[in-house]
PDB file of N, CA and C in Angstrom:
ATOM      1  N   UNK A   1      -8.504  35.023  26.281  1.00  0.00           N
ATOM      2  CA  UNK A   1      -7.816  33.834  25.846  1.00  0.00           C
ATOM      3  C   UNK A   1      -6.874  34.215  24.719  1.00  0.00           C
ATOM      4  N   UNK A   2      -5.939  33.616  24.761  1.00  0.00           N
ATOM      5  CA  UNK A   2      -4.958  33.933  23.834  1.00  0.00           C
ATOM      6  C   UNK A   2      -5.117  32.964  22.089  1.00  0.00           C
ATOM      7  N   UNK A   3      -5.294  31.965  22.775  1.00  0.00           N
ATOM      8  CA  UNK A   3      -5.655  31.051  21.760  1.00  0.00           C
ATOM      9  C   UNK A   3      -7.011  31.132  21.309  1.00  0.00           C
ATOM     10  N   UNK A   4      -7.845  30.997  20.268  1.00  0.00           N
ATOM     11  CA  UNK A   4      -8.837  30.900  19.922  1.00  0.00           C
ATOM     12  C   UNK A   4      -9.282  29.169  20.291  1.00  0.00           C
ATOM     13  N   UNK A   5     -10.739  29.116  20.696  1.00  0.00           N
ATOM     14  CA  UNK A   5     -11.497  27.848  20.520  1.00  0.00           C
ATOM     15  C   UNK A   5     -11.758  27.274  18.998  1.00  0.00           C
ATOM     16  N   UNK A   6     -11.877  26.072  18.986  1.00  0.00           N
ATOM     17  CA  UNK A   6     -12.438  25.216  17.848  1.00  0.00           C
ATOM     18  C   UNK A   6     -13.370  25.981  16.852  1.00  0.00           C
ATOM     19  N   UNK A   7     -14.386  26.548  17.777  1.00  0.00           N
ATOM     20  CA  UNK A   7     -15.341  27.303  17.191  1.00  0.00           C
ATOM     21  C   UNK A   7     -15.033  28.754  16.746  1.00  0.00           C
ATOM     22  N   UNK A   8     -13.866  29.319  17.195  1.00  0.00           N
ATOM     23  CA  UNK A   8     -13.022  30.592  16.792  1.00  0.00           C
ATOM     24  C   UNK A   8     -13.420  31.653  17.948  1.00  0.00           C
ATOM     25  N   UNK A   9     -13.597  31.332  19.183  1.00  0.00           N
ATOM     26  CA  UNK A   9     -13.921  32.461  20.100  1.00  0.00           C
ATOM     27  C   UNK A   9     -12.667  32.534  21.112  1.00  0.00           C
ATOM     28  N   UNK A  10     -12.409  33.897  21.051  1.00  0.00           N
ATOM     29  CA  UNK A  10     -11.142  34.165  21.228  1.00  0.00           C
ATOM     30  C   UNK A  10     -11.646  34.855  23.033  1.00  0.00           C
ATOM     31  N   UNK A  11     -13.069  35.544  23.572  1.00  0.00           N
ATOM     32  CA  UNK A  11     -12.897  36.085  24.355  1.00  0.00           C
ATOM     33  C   UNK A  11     -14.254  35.615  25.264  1.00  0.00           C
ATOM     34  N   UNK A  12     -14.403  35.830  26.819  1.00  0.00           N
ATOM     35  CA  UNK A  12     -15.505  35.371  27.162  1.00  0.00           C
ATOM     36  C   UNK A  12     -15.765  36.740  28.328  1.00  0.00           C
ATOM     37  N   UNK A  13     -17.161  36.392  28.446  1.00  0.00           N
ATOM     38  CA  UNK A  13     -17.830  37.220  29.432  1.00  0.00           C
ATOM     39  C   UNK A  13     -18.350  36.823  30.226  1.00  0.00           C
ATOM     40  N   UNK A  14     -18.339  37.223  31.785  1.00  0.00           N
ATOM     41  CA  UNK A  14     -19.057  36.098  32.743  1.00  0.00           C
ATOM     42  C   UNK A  14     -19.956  37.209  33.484  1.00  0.00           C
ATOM     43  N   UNK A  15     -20.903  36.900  33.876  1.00  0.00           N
ATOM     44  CA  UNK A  15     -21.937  37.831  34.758  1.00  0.00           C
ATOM     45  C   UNK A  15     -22.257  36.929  35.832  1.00  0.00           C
ATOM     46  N   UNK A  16     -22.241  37.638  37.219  1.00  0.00           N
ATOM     47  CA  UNK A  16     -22.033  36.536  38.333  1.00  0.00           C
ATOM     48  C   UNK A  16     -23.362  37.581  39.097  1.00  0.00           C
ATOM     49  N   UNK A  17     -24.533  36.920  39.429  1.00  0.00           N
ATOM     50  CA  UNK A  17     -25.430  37.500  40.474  1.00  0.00           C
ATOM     51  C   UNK A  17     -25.119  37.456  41.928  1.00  0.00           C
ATOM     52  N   UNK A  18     -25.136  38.398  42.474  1.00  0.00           N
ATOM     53  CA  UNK A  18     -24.462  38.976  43.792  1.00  0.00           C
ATOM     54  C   UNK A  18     -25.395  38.063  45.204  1.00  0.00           C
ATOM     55  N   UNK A  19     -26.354  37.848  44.846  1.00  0.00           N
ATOM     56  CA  UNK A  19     -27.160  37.125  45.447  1.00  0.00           C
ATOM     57  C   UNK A  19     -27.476  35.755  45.445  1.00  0.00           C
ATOM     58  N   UNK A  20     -27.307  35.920  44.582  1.00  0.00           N
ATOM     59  CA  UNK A  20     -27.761  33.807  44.245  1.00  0.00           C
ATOM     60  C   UNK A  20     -26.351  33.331  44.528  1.00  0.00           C
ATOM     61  N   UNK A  21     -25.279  34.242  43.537  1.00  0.00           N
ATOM     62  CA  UNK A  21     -23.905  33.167  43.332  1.00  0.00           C
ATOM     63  C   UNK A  21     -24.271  32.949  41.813  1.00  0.00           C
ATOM     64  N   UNK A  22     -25.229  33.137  41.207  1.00  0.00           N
ATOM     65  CA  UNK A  22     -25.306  32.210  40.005  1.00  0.00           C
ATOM     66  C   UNK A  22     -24.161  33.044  39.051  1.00  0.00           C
ATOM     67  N   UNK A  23     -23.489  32.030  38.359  1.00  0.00           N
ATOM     68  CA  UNK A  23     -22.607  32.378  37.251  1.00  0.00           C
ATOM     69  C   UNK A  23     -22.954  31.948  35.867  1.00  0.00           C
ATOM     70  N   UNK A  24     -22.975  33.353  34.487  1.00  0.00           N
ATOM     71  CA  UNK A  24     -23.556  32.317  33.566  1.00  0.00           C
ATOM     72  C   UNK A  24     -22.024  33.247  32.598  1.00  0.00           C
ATOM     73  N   UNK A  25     -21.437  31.933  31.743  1.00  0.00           N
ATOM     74  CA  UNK A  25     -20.137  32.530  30.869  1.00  0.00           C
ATOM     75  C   UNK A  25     -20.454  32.872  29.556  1.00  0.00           C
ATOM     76  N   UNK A  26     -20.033  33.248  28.942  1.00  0.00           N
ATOM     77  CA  UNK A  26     -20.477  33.481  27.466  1.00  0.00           C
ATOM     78  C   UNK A  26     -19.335  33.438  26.665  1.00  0.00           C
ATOM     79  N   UNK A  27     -19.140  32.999  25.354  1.00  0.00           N
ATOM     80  CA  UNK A  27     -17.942  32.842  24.885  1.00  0.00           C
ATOM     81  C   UNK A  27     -18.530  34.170  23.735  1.00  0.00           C
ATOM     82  N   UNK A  28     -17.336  34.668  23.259  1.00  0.00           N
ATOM     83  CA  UNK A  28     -17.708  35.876  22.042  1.00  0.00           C
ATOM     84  C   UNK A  28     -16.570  35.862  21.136  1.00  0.00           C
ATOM     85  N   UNK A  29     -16.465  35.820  20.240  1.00  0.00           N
ATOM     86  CA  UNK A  29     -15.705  35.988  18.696  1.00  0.00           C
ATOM     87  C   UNK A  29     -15.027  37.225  18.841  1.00  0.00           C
ATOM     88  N   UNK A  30     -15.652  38.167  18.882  1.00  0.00           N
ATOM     89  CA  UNK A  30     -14.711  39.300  18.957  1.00  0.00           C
ATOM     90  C   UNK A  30     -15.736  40.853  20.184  1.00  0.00           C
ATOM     91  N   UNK A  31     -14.574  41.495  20.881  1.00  0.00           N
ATOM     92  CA  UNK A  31     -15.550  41.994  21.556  1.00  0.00           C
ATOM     93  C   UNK A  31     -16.224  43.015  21.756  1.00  0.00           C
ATOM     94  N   UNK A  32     -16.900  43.471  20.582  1.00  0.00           N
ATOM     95  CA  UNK A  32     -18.355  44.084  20.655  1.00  0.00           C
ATOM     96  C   UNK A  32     -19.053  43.427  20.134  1.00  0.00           C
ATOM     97  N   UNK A  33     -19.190  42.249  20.700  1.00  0.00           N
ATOM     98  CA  UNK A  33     -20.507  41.637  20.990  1.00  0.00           C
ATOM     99  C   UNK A  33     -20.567  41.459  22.425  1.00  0.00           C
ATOM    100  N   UNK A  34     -19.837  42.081  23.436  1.00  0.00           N
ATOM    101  CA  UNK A  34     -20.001  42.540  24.852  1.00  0.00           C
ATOM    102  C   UNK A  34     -21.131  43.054  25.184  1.00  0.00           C
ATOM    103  N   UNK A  35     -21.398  43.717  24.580  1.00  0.00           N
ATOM    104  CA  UNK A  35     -22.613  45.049  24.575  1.00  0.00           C
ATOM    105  C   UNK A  35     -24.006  44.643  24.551  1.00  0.00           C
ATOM    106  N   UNK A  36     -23.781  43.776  23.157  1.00  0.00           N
ATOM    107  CA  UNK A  36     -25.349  42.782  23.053  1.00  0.00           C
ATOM    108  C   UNK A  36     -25.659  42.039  23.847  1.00  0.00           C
ATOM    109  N   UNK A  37     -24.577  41.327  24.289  1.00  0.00           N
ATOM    110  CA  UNK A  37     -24.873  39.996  25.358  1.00  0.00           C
ATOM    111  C   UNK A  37     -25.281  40.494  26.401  1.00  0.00           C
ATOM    112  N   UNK A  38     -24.790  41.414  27.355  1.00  0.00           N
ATOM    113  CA  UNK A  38     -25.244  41.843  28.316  1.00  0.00           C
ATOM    114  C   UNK A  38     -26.745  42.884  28.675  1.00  0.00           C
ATOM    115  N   UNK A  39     -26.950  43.175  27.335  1.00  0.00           N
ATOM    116  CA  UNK A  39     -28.328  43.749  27.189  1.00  0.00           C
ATOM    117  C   UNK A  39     -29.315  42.563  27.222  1.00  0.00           C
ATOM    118  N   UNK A  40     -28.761  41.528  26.378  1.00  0.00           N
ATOM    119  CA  UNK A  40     -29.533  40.121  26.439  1.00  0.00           C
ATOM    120  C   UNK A  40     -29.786  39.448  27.625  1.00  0.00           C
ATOM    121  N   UNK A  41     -28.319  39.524  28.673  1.00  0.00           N
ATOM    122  CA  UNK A  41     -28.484  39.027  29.905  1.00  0.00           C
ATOM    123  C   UNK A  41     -29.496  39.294  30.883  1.00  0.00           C
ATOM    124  N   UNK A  42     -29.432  40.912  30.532  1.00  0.00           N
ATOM    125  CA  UNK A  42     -30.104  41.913  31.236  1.00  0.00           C
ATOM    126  C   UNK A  42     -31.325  41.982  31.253  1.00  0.00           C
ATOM    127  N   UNK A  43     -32.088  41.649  29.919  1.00  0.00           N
ATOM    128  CA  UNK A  43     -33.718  41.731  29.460  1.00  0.00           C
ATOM    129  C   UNK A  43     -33.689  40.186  30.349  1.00  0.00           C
ATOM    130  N   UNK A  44     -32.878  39.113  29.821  1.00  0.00           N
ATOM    131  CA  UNK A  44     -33.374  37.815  30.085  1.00  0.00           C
ATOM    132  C   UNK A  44     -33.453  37.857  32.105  1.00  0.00           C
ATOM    133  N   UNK A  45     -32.890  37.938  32.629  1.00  0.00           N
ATOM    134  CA  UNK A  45     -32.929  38.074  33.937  1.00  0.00           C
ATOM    135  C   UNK A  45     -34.093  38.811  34.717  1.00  0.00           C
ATOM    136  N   UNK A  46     -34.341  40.254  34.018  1.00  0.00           N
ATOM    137  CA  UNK A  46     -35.694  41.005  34.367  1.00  0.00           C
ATOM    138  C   UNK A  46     -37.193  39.932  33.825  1.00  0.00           C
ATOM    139  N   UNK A  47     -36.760  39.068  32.483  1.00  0.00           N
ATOM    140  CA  UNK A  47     -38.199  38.518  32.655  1.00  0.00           C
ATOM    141  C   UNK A  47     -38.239  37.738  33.062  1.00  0.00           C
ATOM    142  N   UNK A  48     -37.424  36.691  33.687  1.00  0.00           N
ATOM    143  CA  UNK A  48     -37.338  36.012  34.682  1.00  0.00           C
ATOM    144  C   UNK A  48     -37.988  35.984  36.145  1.00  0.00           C
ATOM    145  N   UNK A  49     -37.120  37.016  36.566  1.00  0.00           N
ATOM    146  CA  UNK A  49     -37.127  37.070  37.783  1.00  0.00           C
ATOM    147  C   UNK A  49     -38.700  38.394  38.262  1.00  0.00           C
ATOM    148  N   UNK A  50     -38.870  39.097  37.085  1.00  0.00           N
ATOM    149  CA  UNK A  50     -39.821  40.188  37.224  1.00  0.00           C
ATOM    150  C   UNK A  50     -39.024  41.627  37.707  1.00  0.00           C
ATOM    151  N   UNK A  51     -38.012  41.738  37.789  1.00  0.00           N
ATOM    152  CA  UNK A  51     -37.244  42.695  39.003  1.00  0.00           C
ATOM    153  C   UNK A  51     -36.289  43.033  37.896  1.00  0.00           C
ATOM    154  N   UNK A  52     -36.071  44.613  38.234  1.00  0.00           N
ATOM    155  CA  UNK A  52     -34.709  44.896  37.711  1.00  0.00           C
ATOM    156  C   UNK A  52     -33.410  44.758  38.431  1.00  0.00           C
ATOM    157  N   UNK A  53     -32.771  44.821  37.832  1.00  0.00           N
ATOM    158  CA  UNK A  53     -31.264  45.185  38.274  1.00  0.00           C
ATOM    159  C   UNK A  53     -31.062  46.298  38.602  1.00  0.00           C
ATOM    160  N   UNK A  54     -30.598  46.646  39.764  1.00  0.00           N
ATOM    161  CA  UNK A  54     -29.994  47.836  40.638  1.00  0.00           C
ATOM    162  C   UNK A  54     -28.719  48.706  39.823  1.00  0.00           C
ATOM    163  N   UNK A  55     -27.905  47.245  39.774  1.00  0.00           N
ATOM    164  CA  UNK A  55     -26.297  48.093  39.319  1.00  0.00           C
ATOM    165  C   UNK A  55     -25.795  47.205  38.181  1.00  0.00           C
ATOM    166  N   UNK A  56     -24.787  47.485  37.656  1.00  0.00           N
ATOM    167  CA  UNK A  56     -23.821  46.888  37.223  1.00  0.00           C
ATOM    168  C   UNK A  56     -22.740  46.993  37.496  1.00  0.00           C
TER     169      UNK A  56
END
């Protein structure tokens, strides 16, 4: 995004599961906080579902 949001987040991240379809977005301030979120995505999805992730 070029413009920043209200809240000041200038960039977003989307992770889309290949199977479900499910899409979840993430808005981020600046981006290395890429890194965290997707480790976050990553733990949160494995305890979820019980299963890892194959790929990225």
């Amino acid at each position: 995004m070029e413009t920043a949001s209200r809240s000041g987040h200038r960039y977003f991240i989307t992770f889309i599961d290949a199977c479900s379809h499910h899409v979840v977005v993430r808005l981020l301030k600046t981006k290395d906080e890429a890194l965290g979120l997707t480790k976050s995505y990553f733990e949160r999805v494995e305890a979820e579902t019980s299963e890892r992730a194959n790929y990225f």
